[in-house]
N, C-alpha and C. Protein backbone atom coordinates (compact mmCIF):
# COMPACT_ATOMS: atom_id res chain seq x y z
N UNK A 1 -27.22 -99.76 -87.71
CA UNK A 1 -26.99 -101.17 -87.85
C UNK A 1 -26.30 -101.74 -86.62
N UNK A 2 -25.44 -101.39 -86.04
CA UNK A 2 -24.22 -101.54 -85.42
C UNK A 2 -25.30 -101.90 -83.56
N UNK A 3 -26.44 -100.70 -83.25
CA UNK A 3 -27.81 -100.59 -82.50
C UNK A 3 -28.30 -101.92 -82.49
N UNK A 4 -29.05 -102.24 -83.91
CA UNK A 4 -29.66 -103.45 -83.87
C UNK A 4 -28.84 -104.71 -83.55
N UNK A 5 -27.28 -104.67 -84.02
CA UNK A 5 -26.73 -105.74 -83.55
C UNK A 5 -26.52 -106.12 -82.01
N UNK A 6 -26.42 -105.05 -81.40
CA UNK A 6 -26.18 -104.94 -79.87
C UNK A 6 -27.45 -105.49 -79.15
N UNK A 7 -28.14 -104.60 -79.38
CA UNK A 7 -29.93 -105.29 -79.11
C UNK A 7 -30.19 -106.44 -79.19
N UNK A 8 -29.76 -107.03 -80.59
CA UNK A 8 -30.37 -108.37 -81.29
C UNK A 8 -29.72 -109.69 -80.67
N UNK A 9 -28.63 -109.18 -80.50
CA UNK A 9 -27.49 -110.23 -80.50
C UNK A 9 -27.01 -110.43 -79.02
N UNK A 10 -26.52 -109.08 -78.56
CA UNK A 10 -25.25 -109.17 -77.61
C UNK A 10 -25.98 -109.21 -76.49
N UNK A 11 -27.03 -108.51 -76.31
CA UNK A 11 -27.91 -108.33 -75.04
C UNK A 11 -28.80 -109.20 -74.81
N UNK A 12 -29.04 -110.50 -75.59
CA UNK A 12 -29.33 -111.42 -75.84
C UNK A 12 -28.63 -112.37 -74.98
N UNK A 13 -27.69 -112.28 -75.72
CA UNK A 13 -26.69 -113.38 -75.31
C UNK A 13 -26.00 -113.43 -74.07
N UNK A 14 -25.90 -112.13 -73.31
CA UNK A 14 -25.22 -111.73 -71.92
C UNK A 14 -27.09 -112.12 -70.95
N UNK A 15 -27.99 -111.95 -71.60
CA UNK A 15 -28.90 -112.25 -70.60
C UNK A 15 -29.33 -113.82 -70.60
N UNK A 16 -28.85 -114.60 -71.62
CA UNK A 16 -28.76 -116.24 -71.56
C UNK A 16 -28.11 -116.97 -70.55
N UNK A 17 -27.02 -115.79 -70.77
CA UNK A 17 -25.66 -116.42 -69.75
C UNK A 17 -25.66 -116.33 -68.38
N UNK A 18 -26.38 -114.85 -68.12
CA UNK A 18 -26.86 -114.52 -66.90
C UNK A 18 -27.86 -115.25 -66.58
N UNK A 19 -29.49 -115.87 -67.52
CA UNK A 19 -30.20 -116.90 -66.61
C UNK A 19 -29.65 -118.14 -66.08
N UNK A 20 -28.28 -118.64 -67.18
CA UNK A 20 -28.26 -119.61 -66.48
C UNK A 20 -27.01 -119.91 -65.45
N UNK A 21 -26.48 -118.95 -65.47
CA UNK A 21 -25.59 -118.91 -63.77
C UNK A 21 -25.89 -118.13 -62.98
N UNK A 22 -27.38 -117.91 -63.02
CA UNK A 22 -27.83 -117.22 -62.06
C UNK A 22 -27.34 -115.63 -61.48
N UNK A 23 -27.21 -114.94 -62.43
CA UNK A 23 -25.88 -113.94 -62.44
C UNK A 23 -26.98 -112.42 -62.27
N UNK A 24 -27.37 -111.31 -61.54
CA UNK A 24 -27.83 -110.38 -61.58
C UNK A 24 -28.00 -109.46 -62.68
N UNK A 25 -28.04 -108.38 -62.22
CA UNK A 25 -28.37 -107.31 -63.36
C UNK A 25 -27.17 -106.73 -63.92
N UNK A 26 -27.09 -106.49 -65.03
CA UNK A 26 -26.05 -105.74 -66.31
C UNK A 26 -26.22 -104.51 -66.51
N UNK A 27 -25.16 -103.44 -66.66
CA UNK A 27 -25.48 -102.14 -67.10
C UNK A 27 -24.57 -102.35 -68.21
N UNK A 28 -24.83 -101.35 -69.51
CA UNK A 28 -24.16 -101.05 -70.42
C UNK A 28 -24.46 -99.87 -71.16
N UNK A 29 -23.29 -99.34 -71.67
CA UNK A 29 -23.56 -98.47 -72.64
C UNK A 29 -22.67 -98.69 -73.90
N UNK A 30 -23.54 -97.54 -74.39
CA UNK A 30 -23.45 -97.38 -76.05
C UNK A 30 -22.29 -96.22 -76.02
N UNK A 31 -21.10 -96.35 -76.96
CA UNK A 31 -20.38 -95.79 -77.07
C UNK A 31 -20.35 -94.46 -78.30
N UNK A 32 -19.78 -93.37 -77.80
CA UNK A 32 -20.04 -92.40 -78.89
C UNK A 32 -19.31 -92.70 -80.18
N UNK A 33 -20.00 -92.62 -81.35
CA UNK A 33 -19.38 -92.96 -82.69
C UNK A 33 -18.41 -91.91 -83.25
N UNK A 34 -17.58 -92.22 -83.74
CA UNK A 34 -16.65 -91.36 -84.34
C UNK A 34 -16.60 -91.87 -85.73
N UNK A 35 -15.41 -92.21 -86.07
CA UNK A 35 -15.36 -92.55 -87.83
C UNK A 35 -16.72 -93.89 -88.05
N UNK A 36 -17.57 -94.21 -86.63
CA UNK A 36 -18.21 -94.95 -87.02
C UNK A 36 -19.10 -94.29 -87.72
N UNK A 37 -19.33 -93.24 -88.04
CA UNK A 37 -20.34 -92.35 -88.21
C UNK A 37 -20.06 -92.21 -89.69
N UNK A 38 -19.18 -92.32 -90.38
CA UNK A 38 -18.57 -92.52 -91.76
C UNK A 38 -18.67 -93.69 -92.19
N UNK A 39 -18.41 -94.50 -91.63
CA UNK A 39 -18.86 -96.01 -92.23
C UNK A 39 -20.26 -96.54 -92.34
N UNK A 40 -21.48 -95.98 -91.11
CA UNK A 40 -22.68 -95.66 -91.99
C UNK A 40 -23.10 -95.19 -93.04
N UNK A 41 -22.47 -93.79 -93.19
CA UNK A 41 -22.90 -93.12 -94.18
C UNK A 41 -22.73 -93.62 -95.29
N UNK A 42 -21.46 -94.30 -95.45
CA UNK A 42 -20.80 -95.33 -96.55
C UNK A 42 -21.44 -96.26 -97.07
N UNK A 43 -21.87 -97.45 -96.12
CA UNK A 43 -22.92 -98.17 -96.23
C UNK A 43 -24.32 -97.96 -96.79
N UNK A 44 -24.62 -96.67 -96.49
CA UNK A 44 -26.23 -96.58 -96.80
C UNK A 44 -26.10 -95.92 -98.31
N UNK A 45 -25.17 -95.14 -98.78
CA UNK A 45 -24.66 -94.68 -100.02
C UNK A 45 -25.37 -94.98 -100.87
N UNK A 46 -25.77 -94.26 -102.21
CA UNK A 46 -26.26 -95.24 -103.46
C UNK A 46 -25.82 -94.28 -104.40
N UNK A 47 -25.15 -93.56 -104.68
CA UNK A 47 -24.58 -93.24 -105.40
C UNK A 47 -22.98 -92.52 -105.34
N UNK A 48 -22.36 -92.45 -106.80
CA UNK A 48 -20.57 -92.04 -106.21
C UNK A 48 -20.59 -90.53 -106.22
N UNK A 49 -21.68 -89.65 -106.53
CA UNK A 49 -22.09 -88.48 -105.94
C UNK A 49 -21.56 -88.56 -104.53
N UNK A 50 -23.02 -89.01 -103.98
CA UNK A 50 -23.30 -89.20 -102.61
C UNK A 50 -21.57 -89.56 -102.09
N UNK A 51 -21.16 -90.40 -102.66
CA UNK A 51 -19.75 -90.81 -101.66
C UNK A 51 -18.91 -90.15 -102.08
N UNK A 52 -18.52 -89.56 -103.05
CA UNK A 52 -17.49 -88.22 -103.10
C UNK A 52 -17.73 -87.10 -102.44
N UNK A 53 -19.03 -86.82 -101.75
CA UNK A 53 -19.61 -85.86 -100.77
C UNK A 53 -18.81 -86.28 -99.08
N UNK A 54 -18.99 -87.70 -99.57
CA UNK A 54 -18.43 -88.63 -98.47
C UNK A 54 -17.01 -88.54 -98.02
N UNK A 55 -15.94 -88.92 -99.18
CA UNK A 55 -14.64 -88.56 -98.85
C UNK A 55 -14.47 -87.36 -98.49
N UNK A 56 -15.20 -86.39 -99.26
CA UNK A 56 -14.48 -84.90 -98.84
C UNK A 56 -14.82 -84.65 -96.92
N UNK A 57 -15.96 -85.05 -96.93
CA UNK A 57 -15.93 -85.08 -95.39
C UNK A 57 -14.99 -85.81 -94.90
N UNK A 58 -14.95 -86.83 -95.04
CA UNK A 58 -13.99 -87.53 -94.37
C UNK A 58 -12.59 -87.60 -94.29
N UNK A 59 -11.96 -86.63 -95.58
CA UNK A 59 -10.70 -85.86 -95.44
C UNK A 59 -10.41 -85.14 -94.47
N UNK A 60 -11.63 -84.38 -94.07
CA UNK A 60 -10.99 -83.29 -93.21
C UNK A 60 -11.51 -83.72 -91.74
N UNK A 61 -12.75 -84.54 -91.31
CA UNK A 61 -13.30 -84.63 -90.09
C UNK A 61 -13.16 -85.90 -89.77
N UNK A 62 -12.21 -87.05 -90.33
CA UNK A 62 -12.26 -88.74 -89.65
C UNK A 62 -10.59 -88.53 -89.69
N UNK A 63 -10.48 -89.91 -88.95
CA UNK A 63 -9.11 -90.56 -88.52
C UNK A 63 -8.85 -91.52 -89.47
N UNK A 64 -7.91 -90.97 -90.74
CA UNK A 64 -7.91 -91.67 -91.39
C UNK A 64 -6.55 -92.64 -91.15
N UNK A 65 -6.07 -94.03 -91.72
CA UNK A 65 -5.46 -94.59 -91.56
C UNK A 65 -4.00 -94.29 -92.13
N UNK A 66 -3.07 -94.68 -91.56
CA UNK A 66 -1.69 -93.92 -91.54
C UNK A 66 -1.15 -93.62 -92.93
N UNK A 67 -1.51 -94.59 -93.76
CA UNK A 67 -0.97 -94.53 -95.40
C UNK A 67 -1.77 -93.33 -96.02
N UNK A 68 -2.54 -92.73 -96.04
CA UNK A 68 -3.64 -92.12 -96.49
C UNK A 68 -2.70 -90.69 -96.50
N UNK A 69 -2.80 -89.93 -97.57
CA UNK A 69 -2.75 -88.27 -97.70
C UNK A 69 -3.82 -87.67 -98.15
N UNK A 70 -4.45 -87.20 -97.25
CA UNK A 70 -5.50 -86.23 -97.42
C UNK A 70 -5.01 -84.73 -97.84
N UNK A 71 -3.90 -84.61 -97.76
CA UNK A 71 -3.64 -83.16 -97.77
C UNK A 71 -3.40 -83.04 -99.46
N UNK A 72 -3.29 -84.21 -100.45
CA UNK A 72 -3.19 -84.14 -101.31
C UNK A 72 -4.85 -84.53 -102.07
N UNK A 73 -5.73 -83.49 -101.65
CA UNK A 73 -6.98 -84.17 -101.42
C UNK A 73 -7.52 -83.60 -103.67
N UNK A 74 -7.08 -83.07 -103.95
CA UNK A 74 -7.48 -82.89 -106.00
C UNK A 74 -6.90 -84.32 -106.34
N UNK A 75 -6.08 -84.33 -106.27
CA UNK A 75 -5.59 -86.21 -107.23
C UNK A 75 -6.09 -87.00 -106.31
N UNK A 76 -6.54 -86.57 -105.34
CA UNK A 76 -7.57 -88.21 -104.80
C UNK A 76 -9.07 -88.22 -105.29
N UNK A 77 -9.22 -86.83 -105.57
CA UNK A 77 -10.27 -87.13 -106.16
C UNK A 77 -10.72 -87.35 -107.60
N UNK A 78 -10.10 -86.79 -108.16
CA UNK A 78 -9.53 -87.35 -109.24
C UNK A 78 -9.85 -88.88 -109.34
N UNK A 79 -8.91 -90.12 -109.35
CA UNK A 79 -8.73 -91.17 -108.76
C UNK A 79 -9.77 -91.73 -108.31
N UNK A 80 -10.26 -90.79 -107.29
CA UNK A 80 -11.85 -91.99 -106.71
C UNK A 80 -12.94 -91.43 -107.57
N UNK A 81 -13.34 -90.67 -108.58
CA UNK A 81 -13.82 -90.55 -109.21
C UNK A 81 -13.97 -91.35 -110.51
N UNK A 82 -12.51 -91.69 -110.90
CA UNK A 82 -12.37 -92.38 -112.34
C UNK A 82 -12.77 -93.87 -111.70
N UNK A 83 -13.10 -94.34 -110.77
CA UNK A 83 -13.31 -95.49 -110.15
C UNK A 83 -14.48 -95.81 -110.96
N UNK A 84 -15.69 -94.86 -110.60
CA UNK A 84 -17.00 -94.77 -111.28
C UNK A 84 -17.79 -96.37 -111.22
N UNK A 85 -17.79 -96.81 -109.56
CA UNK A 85 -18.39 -97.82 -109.00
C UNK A 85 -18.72 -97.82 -108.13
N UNK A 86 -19.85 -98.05 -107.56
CA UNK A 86 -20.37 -97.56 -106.20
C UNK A 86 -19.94 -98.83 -105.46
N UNK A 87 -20.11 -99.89 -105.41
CA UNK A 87 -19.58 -100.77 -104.66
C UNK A 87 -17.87 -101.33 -104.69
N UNK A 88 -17.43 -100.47 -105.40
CA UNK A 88 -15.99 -100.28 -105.32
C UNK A 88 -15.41 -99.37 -104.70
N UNK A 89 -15.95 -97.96 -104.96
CA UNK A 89 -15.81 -96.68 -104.03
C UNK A 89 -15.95 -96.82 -102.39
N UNK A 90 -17.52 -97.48 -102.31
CA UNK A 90 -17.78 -97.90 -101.01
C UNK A 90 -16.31 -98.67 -100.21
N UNK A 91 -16.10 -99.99 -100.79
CA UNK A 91 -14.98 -100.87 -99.93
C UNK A 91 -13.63 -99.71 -100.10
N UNK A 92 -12.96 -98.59 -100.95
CA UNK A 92 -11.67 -98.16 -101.00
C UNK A 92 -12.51 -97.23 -99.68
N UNK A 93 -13.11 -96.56 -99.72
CA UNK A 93 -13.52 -95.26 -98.30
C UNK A 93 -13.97 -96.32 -96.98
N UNK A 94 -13.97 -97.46 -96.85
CA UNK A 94 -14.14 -98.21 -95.59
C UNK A 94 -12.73 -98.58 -94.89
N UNK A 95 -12.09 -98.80 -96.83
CA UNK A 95 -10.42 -98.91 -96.35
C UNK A 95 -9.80 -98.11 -95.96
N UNK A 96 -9.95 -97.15 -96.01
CA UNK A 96 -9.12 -95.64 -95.83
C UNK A 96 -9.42 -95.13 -94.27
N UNK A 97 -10.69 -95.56 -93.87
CA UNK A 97 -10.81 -95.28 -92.09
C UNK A 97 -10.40 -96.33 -91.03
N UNK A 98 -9.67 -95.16 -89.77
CA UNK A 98 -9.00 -96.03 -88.89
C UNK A 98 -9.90 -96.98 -88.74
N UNK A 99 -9.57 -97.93 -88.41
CA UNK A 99 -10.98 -99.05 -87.41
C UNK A 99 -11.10 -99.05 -85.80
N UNK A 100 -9.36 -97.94 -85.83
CA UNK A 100 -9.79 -98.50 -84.08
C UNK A 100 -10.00 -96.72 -83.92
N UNK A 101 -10.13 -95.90 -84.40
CA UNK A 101 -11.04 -94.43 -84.25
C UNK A 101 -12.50 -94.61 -84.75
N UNK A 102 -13.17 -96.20 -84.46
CA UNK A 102 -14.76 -95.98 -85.00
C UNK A 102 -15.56 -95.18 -84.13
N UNK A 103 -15.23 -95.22 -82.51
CA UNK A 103 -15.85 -94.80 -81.18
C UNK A 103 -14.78 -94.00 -80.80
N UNK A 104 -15.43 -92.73 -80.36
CA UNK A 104 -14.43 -91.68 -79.01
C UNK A 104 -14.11 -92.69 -78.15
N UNK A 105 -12.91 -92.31 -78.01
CA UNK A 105 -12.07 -93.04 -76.24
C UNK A 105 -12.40 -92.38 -75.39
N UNK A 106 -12.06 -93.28 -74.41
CA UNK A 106 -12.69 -92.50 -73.18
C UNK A 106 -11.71 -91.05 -72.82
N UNK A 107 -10.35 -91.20 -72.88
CA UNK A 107 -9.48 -90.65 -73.24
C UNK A 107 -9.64 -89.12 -73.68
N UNK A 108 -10.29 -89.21 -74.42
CA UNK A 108 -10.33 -88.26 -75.14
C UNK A 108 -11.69 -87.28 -75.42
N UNK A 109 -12.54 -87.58 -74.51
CA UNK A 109 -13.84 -87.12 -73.92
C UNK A 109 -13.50 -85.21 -73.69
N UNK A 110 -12.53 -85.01 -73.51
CA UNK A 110 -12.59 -83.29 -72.85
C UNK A 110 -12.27 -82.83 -74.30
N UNK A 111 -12.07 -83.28 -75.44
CA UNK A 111 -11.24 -82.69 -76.58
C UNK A 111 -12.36 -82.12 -77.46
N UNK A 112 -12.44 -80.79 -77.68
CA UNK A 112 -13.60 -79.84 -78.08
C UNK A 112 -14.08 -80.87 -79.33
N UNK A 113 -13.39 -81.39 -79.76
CA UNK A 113 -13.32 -81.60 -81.55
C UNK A 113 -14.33 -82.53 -81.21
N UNK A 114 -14.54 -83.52 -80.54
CA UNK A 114 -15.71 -84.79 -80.26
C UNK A 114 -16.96 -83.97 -79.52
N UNK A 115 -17.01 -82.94 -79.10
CA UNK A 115 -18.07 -82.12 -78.65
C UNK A 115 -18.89 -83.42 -77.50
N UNK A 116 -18.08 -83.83 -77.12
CA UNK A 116 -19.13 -84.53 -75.81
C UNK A 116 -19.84 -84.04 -74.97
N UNK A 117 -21.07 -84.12 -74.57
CA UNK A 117 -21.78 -83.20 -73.31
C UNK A 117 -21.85 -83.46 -72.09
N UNK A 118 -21.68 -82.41 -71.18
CA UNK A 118 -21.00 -82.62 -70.21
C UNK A 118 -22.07 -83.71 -69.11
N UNK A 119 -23.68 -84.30 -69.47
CA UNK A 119 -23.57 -85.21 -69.04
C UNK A 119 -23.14 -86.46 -69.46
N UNK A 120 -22.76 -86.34 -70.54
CA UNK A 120 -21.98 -87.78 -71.12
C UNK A 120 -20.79 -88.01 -70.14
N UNK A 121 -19.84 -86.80 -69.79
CA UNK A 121 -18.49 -86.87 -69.54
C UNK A 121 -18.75 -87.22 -67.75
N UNK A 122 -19.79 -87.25 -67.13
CA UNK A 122 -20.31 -87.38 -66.00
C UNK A 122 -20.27 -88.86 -65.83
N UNK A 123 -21.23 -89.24 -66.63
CA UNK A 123 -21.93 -90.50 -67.16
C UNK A 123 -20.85 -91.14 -67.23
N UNK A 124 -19.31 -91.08 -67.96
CA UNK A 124 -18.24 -92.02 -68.12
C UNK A 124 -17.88 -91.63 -66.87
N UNK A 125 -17.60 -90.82 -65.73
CA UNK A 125 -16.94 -90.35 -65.09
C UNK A 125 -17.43 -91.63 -64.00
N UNK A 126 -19.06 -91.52 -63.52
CA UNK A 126 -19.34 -92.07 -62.38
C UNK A 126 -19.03 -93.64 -63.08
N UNK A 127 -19.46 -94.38 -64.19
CA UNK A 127 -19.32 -95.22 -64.76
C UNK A 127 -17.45 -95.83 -64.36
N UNK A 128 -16.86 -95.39 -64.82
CA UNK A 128 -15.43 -95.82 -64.33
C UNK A 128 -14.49 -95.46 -63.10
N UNK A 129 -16.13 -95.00 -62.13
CA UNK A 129 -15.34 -94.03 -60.81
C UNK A 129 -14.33 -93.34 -60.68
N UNK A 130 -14.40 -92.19 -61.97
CA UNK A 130 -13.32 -91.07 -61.56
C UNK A 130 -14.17 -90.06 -60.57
């Protein structure tokens, strides 16, 4: 979703701006997803199966937001179970992920856990002239 908006919208709109101040060519990239990759999955969901498959991933492999105990992960499930609403489940697991861990930082490109490849880490490298 997040693809089509960039496409639809943004690259659109930076090449409007560019015909009319006469402005050259644009490079951009697409940033690697991190907990954005959970908030798809969230989204496309259709059942509280499917999204209790969801939290448990996302206990142990997203950035969850500071209030959150995952380590107390049986009474959460518990809890998001007795919910027993898919469009209720959906908005509490959108709430529960950081928003600003949706994309890897650049920052944080060498850290095994994001598995970046080493022409990606090139790619940011010449990109921000390190």
């Amino acid at each position: 979703m997040a693809v089509h908006y960039i496409e639809n919208v943004t690259v659109k709109r930076v090449e409007k701006v560019m015909k009319e101040h006469d402005i050259g060519d644009f490079i951009y990239c697409e940033l690697m997803p991190y907990n954005q990759v959970f908030m798809e999955r969230i989204q496309s969901a259709e059942s509280c199966e499917e999204l209790l498959g969801i939290w448990r991933d996302m206990s142990k492999d997203s950035v969850l937001n500071w209030y959150v105990k995952p380590q107390e992960p049986e009474a959460a499930e518990e809890h998001f179970i007795a919910i027993n609403d898919v469009e209720k489940q959906k908005q509490l697991l959108a709430g529960l992920l950081d928003k600003n861990q949706l994309y890897v930082h650049l920052s944080e490109i060498e850290d095994e856990t994001f598995r970046v490849s080493e022409a990606d880490k090139a790619l940011n490298r010449a990109f921000y002239g390190e």
